[in-house]
PDB file of N, CA and C in Angstrom:
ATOM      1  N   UNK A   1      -3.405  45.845   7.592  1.00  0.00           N
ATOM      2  CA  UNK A   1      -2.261  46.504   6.990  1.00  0.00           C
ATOM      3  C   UNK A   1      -2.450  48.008   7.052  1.00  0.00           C
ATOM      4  N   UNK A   2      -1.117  48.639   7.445  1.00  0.00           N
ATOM      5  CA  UNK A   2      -1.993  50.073   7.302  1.00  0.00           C
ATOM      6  C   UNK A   2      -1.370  51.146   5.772  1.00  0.00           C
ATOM      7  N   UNK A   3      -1.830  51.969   5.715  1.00  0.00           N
ATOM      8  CA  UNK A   3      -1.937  52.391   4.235  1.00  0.00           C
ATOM      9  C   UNK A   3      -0.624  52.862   3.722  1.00  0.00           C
ATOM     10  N   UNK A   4       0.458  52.891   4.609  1.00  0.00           N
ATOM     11  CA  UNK A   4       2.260  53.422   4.456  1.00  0.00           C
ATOM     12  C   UNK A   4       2.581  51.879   3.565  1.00  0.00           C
ATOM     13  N   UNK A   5       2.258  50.734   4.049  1.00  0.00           N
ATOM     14  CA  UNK A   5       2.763  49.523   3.544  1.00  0.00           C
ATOM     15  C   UNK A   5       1.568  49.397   2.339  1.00  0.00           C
ATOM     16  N   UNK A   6       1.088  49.269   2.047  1.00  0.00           N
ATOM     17  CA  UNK A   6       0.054  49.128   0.909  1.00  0.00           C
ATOM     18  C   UNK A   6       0.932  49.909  -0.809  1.00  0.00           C
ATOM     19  N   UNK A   7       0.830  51.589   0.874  1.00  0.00           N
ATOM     20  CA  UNK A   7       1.761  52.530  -0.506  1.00  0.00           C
ATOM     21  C   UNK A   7       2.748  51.449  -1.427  1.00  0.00           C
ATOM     22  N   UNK A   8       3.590  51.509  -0.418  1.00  0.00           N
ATOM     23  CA  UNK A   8       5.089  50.775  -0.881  1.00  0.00           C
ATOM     24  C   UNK A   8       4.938  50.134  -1.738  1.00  0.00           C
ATOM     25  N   UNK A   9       3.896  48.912  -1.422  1.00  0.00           N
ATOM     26  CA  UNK A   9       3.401  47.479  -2.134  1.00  0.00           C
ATOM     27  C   UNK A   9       3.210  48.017  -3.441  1.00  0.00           C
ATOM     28  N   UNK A  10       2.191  49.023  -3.681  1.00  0.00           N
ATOM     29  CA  UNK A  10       1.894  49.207  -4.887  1.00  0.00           C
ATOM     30  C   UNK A  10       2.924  49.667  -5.688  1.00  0.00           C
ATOM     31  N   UNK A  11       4.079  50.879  -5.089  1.00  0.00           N
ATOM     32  CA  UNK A  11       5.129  51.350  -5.964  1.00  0.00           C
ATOM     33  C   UNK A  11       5.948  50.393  -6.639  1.00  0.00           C
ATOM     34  N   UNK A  12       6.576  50.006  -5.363  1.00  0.00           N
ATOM     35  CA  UNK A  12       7.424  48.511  -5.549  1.00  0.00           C
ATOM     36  C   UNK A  12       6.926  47.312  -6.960  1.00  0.00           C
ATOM     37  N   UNK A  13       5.280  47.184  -6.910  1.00  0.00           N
ATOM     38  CA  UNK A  13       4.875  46.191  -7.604  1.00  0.00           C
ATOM     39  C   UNK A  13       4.872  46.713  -9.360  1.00  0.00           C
ATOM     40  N   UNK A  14       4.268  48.190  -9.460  1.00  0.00           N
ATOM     41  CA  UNK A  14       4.189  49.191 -10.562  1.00  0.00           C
ATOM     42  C   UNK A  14       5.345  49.137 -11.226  1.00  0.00           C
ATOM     43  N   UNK A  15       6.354  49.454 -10.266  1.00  0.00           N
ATOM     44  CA  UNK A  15       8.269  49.816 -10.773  1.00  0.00           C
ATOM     45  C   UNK A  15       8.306  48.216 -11.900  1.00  0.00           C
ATOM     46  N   UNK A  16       8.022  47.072 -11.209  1.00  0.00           N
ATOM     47  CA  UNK A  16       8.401  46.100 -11.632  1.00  0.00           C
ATOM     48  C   UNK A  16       7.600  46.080 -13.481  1.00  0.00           C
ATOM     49  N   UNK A  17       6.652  46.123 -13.034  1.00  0.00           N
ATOM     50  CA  UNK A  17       5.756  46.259 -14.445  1.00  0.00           C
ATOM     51  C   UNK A  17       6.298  46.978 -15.616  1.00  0.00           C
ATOM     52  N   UNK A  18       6.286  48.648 -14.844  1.00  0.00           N
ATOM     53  CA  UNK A  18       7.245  49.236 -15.421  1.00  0.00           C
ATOM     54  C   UNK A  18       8.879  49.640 -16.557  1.00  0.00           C
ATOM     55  N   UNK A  19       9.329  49.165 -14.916  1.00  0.00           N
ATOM     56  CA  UNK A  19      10.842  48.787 -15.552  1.00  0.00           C
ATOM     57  C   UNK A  19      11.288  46.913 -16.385  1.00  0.00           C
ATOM     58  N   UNK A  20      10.257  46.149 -15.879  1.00  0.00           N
ATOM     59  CA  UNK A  20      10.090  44.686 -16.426  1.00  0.00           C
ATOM     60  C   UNK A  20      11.366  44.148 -15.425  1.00  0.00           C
ATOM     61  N   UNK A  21      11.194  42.557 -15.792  1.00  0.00           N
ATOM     62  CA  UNK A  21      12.199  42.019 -14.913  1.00  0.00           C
ATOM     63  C   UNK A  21      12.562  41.457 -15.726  1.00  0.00           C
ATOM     64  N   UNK A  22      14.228  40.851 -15.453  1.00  0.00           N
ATOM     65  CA  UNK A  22      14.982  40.115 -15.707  1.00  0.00           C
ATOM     66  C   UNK A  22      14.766  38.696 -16.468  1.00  0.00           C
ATOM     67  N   UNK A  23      15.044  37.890 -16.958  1.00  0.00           N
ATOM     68  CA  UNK A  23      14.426  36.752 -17.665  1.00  0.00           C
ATOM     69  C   UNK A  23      14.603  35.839 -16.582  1.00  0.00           C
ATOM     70  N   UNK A  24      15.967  36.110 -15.720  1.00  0.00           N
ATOM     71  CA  UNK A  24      16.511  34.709 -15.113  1.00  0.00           C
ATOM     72  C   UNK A  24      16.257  35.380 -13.740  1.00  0.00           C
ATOM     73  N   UNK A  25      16.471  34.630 -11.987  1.00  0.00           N
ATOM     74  CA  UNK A  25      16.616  35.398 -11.268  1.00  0.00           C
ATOM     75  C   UNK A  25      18.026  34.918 -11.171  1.00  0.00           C
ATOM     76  N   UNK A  26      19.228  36.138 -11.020  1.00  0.00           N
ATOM     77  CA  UNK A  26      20.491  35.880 -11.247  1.00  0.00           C
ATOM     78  C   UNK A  26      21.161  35.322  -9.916  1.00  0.00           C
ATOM     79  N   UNK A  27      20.127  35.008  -9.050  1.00  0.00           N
ATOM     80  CA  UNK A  27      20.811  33.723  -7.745  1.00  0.00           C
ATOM     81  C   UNK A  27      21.097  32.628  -8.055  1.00  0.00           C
ATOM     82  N   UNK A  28      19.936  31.837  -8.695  1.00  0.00           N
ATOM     83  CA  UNK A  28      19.751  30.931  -8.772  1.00  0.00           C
ATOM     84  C   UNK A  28      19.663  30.225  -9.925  1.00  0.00           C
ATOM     85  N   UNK A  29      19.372  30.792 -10.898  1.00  0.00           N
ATOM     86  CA  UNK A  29      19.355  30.953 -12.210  1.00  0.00           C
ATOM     87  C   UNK A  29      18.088  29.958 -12.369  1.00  0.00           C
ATOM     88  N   UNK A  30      16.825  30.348 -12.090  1.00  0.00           N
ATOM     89  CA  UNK A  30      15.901  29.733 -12.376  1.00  0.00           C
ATOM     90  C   UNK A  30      15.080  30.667 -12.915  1.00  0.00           C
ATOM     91  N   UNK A  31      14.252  30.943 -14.054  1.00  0.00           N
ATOM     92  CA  UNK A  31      13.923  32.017 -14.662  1.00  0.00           C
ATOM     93  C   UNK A  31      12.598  32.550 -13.663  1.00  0.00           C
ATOM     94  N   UNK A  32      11.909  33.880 -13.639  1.00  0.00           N
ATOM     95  CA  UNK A  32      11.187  34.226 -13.529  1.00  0.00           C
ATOM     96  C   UNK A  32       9.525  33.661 -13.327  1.00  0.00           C
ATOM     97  N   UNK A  33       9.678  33.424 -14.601  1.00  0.00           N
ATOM     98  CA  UNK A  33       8.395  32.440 -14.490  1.00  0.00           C
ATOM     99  C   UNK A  33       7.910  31.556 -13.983  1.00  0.00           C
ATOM    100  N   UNK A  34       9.366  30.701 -13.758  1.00  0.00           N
ATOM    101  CA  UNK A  34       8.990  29.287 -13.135  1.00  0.00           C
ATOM    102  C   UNK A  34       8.716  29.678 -11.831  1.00  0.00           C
ATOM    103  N   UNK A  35       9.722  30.827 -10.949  1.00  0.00           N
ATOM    104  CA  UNK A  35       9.340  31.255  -9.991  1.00  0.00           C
ATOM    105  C   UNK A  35       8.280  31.472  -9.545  1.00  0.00           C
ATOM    106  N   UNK A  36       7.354  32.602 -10.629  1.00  0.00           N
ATOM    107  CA  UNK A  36       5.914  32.734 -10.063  1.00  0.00           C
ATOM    108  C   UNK A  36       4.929  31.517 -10.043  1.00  0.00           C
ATOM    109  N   UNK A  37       5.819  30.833 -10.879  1.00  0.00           N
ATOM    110  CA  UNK A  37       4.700  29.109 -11.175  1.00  0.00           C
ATOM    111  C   UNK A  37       4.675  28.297  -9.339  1.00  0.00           C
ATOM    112  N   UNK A  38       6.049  28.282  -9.227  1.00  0.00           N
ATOM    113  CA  UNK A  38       5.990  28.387  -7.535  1.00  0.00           C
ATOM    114  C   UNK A  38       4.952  29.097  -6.765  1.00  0.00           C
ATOM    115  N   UNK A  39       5.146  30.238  -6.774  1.00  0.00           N
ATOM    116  CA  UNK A  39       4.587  30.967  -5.586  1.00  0.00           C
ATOM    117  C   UNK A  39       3.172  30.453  -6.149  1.00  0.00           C
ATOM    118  N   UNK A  40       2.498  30.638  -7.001  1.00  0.00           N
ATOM    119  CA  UNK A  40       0.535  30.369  -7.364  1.00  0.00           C
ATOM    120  C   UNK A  40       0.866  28.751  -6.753  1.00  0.00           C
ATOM    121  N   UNK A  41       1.799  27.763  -6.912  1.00  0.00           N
ATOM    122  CA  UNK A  41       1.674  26.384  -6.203  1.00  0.00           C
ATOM    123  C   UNK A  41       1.484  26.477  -4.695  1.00  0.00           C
ATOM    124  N   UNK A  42       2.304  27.787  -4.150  1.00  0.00           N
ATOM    125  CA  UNK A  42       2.230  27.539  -2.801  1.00  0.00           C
ATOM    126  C   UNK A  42       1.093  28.211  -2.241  1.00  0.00           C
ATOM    127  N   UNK A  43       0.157  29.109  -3.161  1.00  0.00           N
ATOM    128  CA  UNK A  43      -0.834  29.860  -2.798  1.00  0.00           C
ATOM    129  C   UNK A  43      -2.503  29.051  -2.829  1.00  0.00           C
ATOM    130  N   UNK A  44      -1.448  27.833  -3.025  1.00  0.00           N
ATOM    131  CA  UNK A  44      -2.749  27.054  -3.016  1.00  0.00           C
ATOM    132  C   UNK A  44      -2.943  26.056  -1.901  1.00  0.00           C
ATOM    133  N   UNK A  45      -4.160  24.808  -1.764  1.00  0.00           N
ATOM    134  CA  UNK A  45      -3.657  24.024  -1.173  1.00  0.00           C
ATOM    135  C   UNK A  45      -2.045  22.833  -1.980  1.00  0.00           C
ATOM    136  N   UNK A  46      -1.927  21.986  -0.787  1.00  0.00           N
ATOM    137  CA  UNK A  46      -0.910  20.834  -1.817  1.00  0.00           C
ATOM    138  C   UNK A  46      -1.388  19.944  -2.073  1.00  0.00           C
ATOM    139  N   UNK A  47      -0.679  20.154  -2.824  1.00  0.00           N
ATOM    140  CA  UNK A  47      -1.175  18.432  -3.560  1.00  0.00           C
ATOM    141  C   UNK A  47      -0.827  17.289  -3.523  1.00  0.00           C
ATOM    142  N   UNK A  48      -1.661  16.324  -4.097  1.00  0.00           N
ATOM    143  CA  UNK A  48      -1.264  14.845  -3.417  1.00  0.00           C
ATOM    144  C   UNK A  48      -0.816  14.015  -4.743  1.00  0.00           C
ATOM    145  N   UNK A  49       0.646  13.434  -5.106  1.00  0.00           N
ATOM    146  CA  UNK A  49       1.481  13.974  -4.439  1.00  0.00           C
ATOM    147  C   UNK A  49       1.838  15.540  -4.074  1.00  0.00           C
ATOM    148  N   UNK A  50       2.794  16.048  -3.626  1.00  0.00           N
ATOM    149  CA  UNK A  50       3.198  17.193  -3.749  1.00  0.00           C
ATOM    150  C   UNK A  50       4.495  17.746  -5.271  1.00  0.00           C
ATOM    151  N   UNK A  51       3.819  18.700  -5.482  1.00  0.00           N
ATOM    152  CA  UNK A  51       4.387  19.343  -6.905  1.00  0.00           C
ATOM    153  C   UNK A  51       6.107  19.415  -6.720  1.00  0.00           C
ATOM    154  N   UNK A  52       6.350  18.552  -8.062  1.00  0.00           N
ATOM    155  CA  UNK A  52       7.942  18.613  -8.192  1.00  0.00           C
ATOM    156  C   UNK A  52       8.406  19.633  -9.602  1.00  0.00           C
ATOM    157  N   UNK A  53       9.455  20.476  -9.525  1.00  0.00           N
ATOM    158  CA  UNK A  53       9.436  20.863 -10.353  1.00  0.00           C
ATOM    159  C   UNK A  53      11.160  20.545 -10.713  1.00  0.00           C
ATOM    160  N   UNK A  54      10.919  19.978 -12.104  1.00  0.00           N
ATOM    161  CA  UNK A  54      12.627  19.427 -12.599  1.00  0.00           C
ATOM    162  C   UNK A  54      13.042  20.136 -13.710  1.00  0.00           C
ATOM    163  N   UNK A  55      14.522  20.607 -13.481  1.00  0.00           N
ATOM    164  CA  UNK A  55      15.092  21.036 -15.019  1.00  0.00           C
ATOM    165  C   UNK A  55      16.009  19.886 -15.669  1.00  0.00           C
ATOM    166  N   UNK A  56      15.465  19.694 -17.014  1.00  0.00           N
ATOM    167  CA  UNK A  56      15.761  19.087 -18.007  1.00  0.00           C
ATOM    168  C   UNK A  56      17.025  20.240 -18.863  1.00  0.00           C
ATOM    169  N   UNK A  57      17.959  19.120 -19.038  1.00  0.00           N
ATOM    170  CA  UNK A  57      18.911  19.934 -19.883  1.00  0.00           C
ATOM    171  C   UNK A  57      19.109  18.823 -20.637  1.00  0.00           C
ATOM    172  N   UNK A  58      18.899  19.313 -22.380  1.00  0.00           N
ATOM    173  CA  UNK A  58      19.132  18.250 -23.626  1.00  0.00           C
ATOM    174  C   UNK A  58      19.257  19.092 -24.764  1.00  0.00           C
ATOM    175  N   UNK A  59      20.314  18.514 -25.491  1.00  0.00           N
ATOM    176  CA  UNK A  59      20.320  18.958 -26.669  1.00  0.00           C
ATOM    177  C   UNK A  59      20.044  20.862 -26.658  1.00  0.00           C
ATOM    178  N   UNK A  60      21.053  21.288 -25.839  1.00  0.00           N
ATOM    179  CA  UNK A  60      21.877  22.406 -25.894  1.00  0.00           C
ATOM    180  C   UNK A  60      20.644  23.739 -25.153  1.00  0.00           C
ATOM    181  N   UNK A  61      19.357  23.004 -24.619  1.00  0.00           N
ATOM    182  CA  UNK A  61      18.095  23.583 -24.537  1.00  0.00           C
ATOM    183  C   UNK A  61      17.638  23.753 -22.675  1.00  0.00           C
ATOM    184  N   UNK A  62      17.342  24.214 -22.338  1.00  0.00           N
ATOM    185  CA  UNK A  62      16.670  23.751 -21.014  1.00  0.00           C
ATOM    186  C   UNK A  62      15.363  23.769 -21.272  1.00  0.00           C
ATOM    187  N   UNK A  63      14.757  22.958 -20.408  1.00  0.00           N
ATOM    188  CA  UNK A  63      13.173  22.639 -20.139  1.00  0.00           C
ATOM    189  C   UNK A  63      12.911  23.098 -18.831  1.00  0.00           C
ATOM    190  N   UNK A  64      11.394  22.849 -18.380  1.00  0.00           N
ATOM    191  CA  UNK A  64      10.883  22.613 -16.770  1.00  0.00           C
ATOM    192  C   UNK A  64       9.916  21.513 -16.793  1.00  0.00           C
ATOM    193  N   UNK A  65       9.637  20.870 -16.363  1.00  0.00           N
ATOM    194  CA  UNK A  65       8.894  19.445 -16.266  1.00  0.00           C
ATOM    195  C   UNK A  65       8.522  20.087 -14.920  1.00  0.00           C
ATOM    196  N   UNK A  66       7.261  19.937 -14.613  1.00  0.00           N
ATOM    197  CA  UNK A  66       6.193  19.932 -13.723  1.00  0.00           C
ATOM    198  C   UNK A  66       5.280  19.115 -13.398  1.00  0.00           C
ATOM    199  N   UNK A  67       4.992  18.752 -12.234  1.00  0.00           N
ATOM    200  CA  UNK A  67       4.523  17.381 -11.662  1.00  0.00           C
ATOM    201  C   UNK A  67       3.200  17.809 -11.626  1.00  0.00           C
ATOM    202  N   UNK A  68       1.665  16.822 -11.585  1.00  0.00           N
ATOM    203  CA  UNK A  68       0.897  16.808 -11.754  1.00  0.00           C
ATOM    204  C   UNK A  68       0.239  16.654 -10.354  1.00  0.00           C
ATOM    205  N   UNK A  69      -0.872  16.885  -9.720  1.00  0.00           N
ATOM    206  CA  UNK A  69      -1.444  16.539  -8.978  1.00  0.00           C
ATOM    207  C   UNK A  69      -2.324  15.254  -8.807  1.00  0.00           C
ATOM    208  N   UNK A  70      -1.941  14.197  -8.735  1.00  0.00           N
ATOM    209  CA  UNK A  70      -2.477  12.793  -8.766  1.00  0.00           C
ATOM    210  C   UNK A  70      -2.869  12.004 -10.133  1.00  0.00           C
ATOM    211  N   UNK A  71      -3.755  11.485 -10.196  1.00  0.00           N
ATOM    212  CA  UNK A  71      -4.423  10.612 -11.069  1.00  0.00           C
ATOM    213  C   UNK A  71      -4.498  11.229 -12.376  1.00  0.00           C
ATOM    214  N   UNK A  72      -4.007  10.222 -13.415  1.00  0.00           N
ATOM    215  CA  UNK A  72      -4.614  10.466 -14.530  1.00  0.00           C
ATOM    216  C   UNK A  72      -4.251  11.997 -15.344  1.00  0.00           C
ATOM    217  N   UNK A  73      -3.461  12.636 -14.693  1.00  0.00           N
ATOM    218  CA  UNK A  73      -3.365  13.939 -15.257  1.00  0.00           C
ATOM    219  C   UNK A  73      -2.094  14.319 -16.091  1.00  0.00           C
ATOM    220  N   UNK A  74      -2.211  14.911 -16.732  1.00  0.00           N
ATOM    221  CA  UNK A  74      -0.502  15.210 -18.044  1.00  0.00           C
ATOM    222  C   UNK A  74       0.150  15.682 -16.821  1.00  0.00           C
ATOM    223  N   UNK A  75       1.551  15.542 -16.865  1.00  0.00           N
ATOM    224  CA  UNK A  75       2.938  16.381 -16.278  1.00  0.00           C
ATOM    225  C   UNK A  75       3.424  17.049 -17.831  1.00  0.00           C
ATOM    226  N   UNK A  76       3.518  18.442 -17.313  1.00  0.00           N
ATOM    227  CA  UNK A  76       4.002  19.691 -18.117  1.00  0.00           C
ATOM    228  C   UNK A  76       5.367  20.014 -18.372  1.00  0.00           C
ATOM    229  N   UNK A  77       5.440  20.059 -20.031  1.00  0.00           N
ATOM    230  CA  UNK A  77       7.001  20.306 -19.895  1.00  0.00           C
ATOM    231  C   UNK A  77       7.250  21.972 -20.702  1.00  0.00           C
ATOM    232  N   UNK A  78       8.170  22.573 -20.250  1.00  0.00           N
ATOM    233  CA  UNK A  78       7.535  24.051 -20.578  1.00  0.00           C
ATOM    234  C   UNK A  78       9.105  24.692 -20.807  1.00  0.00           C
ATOM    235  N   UNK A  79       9.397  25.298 -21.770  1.00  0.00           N
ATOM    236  CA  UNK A  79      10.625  26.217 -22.214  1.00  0.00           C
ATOM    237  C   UNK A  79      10.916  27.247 -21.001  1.00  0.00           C
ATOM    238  N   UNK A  80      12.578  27.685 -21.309  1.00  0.00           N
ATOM    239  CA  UNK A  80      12.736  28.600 -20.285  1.00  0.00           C
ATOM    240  C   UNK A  80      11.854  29.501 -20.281  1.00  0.00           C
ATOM    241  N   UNK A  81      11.082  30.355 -20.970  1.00  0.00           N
ATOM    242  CA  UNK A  81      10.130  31.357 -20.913  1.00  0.00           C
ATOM    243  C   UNK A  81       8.969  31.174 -20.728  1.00  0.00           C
ATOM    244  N   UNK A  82       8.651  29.581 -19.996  1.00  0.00           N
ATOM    245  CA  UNK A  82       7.736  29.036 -19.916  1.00  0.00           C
ATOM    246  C   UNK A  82       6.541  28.799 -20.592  1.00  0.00           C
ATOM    247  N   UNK A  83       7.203  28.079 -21.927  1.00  0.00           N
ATOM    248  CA  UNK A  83       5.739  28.417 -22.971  1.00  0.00           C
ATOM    249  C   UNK A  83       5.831  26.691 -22.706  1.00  0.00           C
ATOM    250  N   UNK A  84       4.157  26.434 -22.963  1.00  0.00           N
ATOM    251  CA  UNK A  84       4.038  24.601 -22.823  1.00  0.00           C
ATOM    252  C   UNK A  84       4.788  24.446 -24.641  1.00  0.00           C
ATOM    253  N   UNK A  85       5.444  23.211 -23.745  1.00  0.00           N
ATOM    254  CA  UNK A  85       5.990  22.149 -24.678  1.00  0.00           C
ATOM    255  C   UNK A  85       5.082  21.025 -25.270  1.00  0.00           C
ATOM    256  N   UNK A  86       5.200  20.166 -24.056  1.00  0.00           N
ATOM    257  CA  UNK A  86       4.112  19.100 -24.548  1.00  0.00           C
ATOM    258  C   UNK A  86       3.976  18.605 -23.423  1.00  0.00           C
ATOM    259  N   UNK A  87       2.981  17.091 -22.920  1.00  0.00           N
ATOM    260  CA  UNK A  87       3.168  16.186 -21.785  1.00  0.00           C
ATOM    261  C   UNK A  87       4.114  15.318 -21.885  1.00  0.00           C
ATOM    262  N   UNK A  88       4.897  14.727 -21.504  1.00  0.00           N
ATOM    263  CA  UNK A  88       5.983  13.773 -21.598  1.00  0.00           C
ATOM    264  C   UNK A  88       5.347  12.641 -20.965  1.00  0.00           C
ATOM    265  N   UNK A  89       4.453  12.563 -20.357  1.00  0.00           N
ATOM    266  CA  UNK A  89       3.814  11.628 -19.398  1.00  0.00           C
ATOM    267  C   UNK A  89       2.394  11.858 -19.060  1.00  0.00           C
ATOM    268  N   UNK A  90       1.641  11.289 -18.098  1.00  0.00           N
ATOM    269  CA  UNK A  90       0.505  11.160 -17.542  1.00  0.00           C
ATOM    270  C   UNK A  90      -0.455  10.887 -18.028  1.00  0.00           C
ATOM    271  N   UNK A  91      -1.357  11.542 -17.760  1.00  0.00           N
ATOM    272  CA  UNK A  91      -2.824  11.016 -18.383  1.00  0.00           C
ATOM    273  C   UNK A  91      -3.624   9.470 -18.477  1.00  0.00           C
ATOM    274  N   UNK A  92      -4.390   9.468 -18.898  1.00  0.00           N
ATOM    275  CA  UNK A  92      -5.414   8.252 -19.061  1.00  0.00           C
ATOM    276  C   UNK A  92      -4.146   7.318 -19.262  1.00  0.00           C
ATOM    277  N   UNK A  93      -3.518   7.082 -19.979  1.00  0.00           N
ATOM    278  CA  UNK A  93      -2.827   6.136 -20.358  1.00  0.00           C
ATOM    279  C   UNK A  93      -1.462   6.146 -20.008  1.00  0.00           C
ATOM    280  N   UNK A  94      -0.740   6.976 -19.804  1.00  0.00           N
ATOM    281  CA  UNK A  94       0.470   6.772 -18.697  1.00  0.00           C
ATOM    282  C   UNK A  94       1.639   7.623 -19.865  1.00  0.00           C
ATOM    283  N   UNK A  95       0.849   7.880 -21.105  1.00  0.00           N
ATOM    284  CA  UNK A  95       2.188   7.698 -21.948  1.00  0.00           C
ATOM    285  C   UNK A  95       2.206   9.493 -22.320  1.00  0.00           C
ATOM    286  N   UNK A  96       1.146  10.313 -21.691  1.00  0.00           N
ATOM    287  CA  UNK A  96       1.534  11.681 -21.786  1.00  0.00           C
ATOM    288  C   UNK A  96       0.824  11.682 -23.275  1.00  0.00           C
ATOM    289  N   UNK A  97       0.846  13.341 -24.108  1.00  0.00           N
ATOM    290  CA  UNK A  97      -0.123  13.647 -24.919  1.00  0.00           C
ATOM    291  C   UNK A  97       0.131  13.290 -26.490  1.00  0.00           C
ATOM    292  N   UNK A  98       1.912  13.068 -26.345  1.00  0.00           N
ATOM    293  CA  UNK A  98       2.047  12.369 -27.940  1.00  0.00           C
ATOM    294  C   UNK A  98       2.593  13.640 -28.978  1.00  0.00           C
ATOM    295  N   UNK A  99       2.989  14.397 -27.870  1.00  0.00           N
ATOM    296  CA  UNK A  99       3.457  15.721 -28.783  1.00  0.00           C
ATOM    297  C   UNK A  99       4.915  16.269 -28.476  1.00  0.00           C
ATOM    298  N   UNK A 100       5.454  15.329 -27.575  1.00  0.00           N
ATOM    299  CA  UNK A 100       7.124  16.046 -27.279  1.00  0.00           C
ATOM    300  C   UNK A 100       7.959  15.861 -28.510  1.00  0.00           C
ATOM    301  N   UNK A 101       8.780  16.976 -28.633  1.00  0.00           N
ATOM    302  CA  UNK A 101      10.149  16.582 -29.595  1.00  0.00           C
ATOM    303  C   UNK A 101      10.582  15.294 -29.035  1.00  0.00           C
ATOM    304  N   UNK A 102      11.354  14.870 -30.674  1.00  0.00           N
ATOM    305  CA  UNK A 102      11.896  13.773 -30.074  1.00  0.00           C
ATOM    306  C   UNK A 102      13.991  14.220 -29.728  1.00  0.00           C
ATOM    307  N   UNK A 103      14.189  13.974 -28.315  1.00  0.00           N
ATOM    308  CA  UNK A 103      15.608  14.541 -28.094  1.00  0.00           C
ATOM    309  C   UNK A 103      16.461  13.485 -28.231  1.00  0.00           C
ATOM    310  N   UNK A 104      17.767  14.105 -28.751  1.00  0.00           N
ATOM    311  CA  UNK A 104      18.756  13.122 -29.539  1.00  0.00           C
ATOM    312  C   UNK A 104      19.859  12.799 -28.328  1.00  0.00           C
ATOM    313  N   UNK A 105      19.781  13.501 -27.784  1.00  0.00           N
ATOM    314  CA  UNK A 105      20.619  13.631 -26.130  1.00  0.00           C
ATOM    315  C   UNK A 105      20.051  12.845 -25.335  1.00  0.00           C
ATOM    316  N   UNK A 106      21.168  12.584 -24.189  1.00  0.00           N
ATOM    317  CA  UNK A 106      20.363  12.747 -22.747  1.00  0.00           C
ATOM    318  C   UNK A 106      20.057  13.493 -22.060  1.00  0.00           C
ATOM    319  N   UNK A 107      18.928  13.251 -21.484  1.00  0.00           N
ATOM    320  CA  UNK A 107      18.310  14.285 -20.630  1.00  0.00           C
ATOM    321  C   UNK A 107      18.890  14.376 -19.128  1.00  0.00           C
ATOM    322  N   UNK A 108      19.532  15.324 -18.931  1.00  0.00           N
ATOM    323  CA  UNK A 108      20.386  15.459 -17.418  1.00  0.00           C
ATOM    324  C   UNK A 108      18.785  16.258 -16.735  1.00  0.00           C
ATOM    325  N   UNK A 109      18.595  15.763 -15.244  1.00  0.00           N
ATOM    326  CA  UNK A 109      17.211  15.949 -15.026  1.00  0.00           C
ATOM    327  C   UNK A 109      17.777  16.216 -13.507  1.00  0.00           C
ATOM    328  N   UNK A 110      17.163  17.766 -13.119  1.00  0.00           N
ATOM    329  CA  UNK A 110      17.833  17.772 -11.651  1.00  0.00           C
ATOM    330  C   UNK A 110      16.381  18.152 -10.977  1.00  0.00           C
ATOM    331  N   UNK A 111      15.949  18.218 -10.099  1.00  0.00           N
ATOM    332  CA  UNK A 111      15.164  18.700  -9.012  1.00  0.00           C
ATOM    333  C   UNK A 111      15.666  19.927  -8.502  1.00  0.00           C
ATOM    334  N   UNK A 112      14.447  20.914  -8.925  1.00  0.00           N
ATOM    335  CA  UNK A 112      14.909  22.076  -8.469  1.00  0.00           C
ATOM    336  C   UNK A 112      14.374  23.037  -7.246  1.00  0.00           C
ATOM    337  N   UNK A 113      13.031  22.259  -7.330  1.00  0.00           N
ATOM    338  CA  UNK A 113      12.022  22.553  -6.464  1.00  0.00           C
ATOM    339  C   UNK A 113      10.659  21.238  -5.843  1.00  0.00           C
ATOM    340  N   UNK A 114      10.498  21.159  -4.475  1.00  0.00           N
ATOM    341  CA  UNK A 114       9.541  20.656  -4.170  1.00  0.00           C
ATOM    342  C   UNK A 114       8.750  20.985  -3.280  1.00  0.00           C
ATOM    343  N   UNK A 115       7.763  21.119  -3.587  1.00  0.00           N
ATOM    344  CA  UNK A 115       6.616  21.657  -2.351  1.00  0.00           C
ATOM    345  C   UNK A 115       6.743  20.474  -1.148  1.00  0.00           C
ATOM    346  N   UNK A 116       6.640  21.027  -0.008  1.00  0.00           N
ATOM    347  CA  UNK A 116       7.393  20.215   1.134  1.00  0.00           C
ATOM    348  C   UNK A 116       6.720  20.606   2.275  1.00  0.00           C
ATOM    349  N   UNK A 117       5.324  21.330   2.304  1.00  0.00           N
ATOM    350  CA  UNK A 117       4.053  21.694   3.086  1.00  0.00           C
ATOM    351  C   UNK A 117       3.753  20.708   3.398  1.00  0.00           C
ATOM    352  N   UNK A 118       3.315  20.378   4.694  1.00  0.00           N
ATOM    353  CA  UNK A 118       2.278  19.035   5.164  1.00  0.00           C
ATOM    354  C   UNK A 118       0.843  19.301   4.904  1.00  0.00           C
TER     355      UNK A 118
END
């Protein structure tokens, strides 16, 4: 890389810190966070299965439900600002950690993202 693009990188990255970003990205309306939760998924290897990420809409709220990497492991359910919720599932026993609200709704559940790397 030579040091004109580095510059940039760093201004560009500073400004953001700086000035802060947005909660939502206003394309797509998938917040920020979940976004970067993406990019660290794709900065990795994939996983087996490969990471699904679903929005839950219930009881007037959105969620993100996040898929686990194989065996035995919790799937994450996490507020728009991405704070953990609880497991809804996985683990040793299939039934997740025993700590979700209980929702009075249905849960409308879309797929918003899937890692799709071979």
């Amino acid at each position: 890389m030579n040091s004109n693009f580095k510059l940039i990188t760093l201004v560009i990255s500073l400004s953001f810190i700086f000035v802060g970003c947005p909660e939502k990205d206003e394309n797509n309306e998938i917040p920020i966070c979940v976004e970067k939760m993406i990019a660290e998924k794709l900065s990795i290897e994939v996983s087996n299965p490969p990471t699904q990420i679903w929005k839950w809409e219930v009881d007037d709220n959105t969620y993100y439900y996040i898929t686990s990497d194989c065996c035995d492991q919790f799937n994450n359910l996490y507020t728009s600002n991405c704070e953990f919720v609880c497991a809804p599932d996985g683990g040793f026993s299939g039934n997740g950690d025993g700590n979700c609200p209980t929702f009075s709704g249905e849960i409308l559940k879309t797929l918003i993202w899937e890692d799709k790397r071979n």
